[in-house]
PDB file of N, CA and C in Angstrom:
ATOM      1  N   UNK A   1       6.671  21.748   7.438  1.00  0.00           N
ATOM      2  CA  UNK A   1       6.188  21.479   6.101  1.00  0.00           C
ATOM      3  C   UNK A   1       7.210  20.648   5.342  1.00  0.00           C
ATOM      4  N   UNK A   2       6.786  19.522   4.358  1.00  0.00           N
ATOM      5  CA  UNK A   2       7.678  19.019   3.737  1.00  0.00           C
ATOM      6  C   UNK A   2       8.082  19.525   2.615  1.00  0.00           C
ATOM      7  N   UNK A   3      10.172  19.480   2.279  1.00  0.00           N
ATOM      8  CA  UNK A   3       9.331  19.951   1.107  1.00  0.00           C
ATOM      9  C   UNK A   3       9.332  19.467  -0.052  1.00  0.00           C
ATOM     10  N   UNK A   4       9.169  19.270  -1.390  1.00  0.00           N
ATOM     11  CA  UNK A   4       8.185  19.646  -2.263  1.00  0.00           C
ATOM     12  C   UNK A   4       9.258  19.070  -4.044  1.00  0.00           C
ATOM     13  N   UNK A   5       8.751  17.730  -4.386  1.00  0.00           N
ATOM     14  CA  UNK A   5      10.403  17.484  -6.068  1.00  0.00           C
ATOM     15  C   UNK A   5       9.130  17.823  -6.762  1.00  0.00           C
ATOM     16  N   UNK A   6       9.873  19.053  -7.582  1.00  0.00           N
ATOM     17  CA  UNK A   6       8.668  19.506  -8.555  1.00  0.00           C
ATOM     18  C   UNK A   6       9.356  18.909  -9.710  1.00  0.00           C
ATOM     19  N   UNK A   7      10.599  19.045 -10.292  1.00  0.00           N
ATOM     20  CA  UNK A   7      11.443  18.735 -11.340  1.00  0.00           C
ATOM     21  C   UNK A   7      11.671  17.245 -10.946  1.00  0.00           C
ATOM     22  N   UNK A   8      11.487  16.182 -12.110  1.00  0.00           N
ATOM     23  CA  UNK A   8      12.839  15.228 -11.344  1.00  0.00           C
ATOM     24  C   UNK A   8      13.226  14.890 -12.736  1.00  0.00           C
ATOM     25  N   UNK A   9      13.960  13.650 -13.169  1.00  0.00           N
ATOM     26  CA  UNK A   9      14.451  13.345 -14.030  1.00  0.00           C
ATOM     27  C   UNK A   9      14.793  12.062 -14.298  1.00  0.00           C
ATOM     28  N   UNK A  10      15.076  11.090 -15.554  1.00  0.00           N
ATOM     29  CA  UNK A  10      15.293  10.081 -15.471  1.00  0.00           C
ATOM     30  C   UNK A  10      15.809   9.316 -16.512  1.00  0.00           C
ATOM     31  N   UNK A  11      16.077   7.672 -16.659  1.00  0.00           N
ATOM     32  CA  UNK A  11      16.177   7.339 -17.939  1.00  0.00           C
ATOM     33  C   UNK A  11      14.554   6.274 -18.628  1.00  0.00           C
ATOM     34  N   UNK A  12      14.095   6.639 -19.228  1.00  0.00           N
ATOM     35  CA  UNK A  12      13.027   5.874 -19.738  1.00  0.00           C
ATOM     36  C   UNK A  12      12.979   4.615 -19.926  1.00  0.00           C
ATOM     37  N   UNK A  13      12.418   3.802 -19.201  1.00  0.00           N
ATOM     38  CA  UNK A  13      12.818   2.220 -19.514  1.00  0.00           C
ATOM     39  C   UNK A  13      11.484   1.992 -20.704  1.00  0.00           C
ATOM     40  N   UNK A  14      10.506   2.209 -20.792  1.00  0.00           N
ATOM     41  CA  UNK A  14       9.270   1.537 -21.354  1.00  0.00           C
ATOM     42  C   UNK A  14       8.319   2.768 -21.940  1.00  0.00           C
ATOM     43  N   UNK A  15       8.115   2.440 -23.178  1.00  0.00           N
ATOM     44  CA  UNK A  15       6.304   3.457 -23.352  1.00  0.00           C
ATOM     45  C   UNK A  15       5.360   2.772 -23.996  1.00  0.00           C
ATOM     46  N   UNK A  16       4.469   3.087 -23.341  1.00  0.00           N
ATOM     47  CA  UNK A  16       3.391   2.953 -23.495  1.00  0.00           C
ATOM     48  C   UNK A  16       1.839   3.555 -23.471  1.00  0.00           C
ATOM     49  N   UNK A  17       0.967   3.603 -24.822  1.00  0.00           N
ATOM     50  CA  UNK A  17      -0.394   3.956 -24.300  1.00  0.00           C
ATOM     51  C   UNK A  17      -0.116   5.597 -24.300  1.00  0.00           C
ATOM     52  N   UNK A  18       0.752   6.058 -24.692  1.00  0.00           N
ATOM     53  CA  UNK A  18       1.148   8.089 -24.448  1.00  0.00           C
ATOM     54  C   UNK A  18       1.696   7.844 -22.605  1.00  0.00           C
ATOM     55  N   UNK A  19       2.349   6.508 -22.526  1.00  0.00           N
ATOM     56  CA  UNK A  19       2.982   7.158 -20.898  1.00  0.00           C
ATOM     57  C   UNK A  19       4.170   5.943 -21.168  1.00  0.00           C
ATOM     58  N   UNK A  20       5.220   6.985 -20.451  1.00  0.00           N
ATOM     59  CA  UNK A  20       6.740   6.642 -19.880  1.00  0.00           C
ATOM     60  C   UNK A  20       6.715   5.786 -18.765  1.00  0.00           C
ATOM     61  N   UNK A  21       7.479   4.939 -18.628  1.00  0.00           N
ATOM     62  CA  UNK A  21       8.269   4.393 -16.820  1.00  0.00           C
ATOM     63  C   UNK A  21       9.167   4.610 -17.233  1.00  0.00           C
ATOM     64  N   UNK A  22       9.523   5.622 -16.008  1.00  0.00           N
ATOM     65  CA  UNK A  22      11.088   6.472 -16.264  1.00  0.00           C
ATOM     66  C   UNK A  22      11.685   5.652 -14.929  1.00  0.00           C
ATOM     67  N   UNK A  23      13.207   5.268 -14.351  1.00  0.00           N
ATOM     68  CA  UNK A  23      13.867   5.005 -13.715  1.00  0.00           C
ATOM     69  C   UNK A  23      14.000   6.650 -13.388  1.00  0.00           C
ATOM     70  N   UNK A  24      13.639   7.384 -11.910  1.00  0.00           N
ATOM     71  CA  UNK A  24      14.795   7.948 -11.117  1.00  0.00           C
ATOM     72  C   UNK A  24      15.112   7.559 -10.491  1.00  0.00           C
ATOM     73  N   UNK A  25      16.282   7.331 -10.498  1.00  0.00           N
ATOM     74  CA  UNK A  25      17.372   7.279  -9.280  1.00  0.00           C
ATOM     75  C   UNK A  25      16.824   6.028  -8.735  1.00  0.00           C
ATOM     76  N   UNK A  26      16.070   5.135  -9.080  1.00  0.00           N
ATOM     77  CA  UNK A  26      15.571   3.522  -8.531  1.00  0.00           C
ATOM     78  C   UNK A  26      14.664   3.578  -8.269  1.00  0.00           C
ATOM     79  N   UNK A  27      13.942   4.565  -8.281  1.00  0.00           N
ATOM     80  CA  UNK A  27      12.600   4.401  -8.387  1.00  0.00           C
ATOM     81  C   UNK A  27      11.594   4.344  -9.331  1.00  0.00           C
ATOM     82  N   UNK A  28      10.622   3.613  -9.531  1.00  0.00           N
ATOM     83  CA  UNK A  28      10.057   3.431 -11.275  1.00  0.00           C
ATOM     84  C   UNK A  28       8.870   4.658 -10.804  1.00  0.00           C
ATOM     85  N   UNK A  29       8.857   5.697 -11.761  1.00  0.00           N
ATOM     86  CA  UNK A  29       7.412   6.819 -12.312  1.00  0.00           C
ATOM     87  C   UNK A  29       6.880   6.812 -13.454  1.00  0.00           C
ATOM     88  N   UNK A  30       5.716   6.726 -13.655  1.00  0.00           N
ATOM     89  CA  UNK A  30       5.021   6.713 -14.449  1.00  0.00           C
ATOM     90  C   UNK A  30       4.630   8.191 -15.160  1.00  0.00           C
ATOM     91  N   UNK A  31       5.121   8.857 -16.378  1.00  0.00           N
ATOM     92  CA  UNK A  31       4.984   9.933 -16.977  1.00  0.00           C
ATOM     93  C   UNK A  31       4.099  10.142 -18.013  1.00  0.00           C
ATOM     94  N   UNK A  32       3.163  11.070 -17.956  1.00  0.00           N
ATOM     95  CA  UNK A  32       2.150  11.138 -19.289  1.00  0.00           C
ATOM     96  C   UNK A  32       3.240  12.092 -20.399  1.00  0.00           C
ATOM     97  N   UNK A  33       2.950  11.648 -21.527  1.00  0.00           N
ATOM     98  CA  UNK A  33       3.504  11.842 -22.890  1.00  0.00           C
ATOM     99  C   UNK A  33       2.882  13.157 -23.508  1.00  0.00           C
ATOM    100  N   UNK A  34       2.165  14.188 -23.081  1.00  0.00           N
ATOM    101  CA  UNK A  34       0.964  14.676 -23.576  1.00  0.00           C
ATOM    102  C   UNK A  34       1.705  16.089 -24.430  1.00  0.00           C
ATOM    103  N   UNK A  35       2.925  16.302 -24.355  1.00  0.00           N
ATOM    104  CA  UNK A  35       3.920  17.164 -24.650  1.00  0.00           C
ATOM    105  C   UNK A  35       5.240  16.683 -25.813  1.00  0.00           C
ATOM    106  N   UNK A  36       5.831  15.639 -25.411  1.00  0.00           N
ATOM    107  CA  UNK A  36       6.731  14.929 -25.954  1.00  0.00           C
ATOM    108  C   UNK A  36       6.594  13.586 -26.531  1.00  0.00           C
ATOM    109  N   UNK A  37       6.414  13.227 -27.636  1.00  0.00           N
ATOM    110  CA  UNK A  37       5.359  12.257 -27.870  1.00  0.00           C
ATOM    111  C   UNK A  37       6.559  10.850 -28.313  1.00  0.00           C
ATOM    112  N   UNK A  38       7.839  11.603 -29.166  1.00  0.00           N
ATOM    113  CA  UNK A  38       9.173  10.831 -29.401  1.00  0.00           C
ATOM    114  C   UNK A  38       9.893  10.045 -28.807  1.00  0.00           C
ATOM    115  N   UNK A  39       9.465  10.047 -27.192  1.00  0.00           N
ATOM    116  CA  UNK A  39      10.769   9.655 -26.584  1.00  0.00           C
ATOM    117  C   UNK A  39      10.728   8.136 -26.824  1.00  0.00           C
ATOM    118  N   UNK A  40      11.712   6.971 -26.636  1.00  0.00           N
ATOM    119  CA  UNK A  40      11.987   5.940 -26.818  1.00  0.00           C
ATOM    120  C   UNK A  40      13.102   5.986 -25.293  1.00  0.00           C
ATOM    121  N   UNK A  41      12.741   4.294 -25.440  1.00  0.00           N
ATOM    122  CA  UNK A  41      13.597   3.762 -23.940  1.00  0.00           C
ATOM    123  C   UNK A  41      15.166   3.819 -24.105  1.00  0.00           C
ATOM    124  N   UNK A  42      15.673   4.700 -22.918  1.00  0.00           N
ATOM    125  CA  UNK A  42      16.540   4.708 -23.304  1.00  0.00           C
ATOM    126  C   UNK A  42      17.313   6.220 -23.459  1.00  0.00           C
ATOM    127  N   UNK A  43      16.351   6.735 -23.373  1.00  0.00           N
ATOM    128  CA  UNK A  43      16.489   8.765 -23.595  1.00  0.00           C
ATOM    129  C   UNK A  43      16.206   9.118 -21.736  1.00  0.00           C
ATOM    130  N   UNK A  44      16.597   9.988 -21.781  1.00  0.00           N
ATOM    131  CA  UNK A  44      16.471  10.630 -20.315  1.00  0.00           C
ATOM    132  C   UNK A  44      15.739  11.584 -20.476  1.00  0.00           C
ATOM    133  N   UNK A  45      14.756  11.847 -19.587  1.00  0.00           N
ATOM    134  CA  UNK A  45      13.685  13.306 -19.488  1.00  0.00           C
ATOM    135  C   UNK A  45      13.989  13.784 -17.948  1.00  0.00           C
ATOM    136  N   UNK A  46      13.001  14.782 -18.440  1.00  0.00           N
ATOM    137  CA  UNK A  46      12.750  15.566 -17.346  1.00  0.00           C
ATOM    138  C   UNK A  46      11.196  15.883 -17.315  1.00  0.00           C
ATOM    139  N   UNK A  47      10.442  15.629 -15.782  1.00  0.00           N
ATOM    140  CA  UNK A  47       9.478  15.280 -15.942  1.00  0.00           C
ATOM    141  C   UNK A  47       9.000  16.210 -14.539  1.00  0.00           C
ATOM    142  N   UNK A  48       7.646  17.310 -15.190  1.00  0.00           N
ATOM    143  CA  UNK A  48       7.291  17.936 -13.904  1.00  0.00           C
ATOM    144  C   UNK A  48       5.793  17.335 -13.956  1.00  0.00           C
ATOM    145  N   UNK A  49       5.348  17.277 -12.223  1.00  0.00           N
ATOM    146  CA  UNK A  49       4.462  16.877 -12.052  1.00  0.00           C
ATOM    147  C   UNK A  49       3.790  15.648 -12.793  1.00  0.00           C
ATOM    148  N   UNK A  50       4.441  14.595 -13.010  1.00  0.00           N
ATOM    149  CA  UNK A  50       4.061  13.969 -14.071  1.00  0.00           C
ATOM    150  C   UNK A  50       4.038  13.714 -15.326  1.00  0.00           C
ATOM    151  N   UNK A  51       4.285  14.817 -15.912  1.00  0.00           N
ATOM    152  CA  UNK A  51       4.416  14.928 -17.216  1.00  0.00           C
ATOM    153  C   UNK A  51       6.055  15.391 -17.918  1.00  0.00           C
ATOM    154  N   UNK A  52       5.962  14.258 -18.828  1.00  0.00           N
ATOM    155  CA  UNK A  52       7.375  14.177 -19.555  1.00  0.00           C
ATOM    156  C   UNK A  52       7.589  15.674 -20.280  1.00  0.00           C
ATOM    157  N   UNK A  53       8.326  16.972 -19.553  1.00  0.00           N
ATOM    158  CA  UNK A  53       8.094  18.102 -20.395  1.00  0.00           C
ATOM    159  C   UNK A  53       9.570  18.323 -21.679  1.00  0.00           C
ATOM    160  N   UNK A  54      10.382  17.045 -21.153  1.00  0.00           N
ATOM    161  CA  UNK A  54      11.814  17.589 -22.482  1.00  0.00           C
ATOM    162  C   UNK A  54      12.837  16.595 -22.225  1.00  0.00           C
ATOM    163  N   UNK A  55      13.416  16.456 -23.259  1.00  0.00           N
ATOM    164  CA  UNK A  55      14.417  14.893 -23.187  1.00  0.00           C
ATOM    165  C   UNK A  55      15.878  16.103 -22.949  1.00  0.00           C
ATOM    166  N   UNK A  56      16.235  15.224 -21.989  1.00  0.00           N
ATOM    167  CA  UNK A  56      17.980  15.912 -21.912  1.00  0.00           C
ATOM    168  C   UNK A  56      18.842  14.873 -21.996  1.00  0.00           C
ATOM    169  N   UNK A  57      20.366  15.013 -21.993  1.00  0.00           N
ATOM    170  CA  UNK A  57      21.111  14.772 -21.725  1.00  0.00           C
ATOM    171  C   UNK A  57      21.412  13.569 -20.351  1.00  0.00           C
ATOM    172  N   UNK A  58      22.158  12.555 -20.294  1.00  0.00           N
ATOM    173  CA  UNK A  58      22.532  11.656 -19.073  1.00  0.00           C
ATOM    174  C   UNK A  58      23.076  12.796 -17.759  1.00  0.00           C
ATOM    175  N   UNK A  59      24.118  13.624 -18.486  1.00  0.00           N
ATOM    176  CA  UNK A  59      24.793  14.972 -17.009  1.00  0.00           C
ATOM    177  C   UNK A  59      23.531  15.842 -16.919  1.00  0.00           C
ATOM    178  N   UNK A  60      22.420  15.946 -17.865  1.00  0.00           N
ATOM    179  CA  UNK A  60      21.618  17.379 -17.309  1.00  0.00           C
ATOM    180  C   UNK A  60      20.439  16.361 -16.560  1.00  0.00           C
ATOM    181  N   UNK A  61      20.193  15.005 -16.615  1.00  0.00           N
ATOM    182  CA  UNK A  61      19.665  14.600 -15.667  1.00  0.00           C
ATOM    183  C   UNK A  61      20.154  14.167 -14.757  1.00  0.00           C
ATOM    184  N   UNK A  62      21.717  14.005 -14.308  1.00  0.00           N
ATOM    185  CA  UNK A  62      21.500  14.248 -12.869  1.00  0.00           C
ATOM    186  C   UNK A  62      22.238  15.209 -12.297  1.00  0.00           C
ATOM    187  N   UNK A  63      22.203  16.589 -12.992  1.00  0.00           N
ATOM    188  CA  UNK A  63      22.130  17.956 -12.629  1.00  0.00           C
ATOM    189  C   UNK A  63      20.879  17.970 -11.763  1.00  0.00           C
ATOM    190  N   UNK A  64      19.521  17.405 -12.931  1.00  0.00           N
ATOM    191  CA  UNK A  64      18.644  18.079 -12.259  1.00  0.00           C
ATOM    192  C   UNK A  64      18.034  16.961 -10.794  1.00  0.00           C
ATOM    193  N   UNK A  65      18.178  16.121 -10.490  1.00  0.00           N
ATOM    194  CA  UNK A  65      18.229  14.943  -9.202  1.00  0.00           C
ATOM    195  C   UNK A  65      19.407  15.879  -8.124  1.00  0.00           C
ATOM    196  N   UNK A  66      20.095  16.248  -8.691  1.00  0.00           N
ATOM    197  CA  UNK A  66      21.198  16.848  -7.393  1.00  0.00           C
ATOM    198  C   UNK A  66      20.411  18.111  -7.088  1.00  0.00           C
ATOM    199  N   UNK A  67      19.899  18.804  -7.571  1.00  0.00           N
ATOM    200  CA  UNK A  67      19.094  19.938  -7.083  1.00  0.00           C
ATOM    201  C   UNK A  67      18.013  19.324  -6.250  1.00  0.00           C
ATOM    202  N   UNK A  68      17.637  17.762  -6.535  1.00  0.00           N
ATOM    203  CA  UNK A  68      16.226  18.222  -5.507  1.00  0.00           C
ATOM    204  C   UNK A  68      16.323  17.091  -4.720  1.00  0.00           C
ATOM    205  N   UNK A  69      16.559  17.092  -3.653  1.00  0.00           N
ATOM    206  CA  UNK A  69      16.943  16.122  -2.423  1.00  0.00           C
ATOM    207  C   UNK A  69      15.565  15.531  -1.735  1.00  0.00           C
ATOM    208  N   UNK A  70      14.519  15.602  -1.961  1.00  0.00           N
ATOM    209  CA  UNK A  70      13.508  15.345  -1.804  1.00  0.00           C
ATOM    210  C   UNK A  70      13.115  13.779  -1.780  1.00  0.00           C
ATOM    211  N   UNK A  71      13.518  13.468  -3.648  1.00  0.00           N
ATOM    212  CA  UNK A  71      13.081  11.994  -3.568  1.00  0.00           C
ATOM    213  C   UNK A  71      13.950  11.311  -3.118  1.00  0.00           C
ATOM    214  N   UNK A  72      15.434  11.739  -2.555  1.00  0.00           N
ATOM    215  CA  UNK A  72      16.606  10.711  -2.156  1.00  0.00           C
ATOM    216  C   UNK A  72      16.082  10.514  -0.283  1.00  0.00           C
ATOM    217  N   UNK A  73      15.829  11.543   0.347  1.00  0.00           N
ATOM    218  CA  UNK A  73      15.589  11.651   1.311  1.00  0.00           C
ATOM    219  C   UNK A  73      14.327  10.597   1.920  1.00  0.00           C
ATOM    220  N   UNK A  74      13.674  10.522   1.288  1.00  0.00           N
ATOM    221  CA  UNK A  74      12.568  10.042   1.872  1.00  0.00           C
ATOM    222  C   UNK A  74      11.815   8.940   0.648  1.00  0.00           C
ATOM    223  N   UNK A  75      11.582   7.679   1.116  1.00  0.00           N
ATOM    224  CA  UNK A  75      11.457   6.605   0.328  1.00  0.00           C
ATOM    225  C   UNK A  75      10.096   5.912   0.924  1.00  0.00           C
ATOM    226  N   UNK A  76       8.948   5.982   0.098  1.00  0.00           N
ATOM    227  CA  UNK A  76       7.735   5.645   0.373  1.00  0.00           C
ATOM    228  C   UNK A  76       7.647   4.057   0.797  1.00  0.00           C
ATOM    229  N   UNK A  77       7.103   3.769   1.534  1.00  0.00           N
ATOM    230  CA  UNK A  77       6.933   2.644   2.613  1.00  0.00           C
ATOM    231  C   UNK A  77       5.442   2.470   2.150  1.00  0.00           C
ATOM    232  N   UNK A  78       5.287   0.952   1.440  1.00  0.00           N
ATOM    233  CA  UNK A  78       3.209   0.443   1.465  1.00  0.00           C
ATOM    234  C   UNK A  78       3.208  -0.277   2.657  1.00  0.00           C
ATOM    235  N   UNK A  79       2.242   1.148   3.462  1.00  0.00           N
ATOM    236  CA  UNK A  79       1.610   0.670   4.839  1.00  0.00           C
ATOM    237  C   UNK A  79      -0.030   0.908   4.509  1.00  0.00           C
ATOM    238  N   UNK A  80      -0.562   0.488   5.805  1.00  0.00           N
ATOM    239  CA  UNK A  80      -1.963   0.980   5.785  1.00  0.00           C
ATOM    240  C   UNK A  80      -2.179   1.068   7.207  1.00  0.00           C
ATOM    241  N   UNK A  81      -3.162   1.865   7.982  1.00  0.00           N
ATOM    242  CA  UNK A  81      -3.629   1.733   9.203  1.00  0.00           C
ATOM    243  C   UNK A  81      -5.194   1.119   9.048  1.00  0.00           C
ATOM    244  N   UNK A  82      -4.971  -0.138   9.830  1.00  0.00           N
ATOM    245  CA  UNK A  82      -6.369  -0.634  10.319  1.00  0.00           C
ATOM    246  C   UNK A  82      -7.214  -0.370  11.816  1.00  0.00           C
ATOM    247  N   UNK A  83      -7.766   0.017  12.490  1.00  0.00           N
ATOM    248  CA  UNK A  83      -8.181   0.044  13.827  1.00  0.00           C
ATOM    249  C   UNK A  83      -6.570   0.678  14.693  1.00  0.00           C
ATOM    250  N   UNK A  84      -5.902   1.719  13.750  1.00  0.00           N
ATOM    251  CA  UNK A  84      -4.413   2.459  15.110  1.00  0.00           C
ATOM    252  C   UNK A  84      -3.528   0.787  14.899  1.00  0.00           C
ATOM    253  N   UNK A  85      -3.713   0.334  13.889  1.00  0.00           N
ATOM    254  CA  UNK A  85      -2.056  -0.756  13.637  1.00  0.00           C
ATOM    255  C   UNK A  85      -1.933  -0.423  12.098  1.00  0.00           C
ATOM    256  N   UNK A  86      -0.752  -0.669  12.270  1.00  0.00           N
ATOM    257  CA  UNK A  86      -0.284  -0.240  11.188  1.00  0.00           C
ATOM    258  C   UNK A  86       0.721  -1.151  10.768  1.00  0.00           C
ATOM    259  N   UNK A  87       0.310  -1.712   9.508  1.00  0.00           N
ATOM    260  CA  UNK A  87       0.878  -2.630   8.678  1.00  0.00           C
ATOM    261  C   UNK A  87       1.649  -2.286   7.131  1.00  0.00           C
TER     262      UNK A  87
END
């Protein structure tokens, strides 16, 4: 079984529309606002399942990235399988 970044964290580059693009760790996520409505680019959250649940600190976000080895480990690849090839 794999397992499982329920927490992650980040710094907010952009909002828009009630949603965040947060930078973790180099990867761009897209966060719904539906909780924290203040944040501005530039603040760091913490974001479960999607949703922006609380602005922290630069050290308590990457407190919370060192707890979850998940998204460092494994880095999504755009493939597709057509007819067993895979592109």
């Amino acid at each position: 079984m794999m397992p499982m970044a329920l927490m992650l964290a980040g710094r907010v580059l952009e909002v828009r529309e009630g949603k965040a693009i947060v930078d973790v760790d180099g990867q761009l996520k897209e966060a719904r606002l539906d909780f924290l409505r203040d944040v501005r680019p530039g603040d760091y959250v913490r974001i479960y399942y999607g949703i922006v649940l609380e602005r922290v600190d630069k050290s308590e976000a990457e407190e919370t990235l060192a707890r979850c080895s998940y998204h460092r480990s494994r880095r999504l690849e755009p493939t597709f399988m057509v007819s067993n090839r895979r592109f």
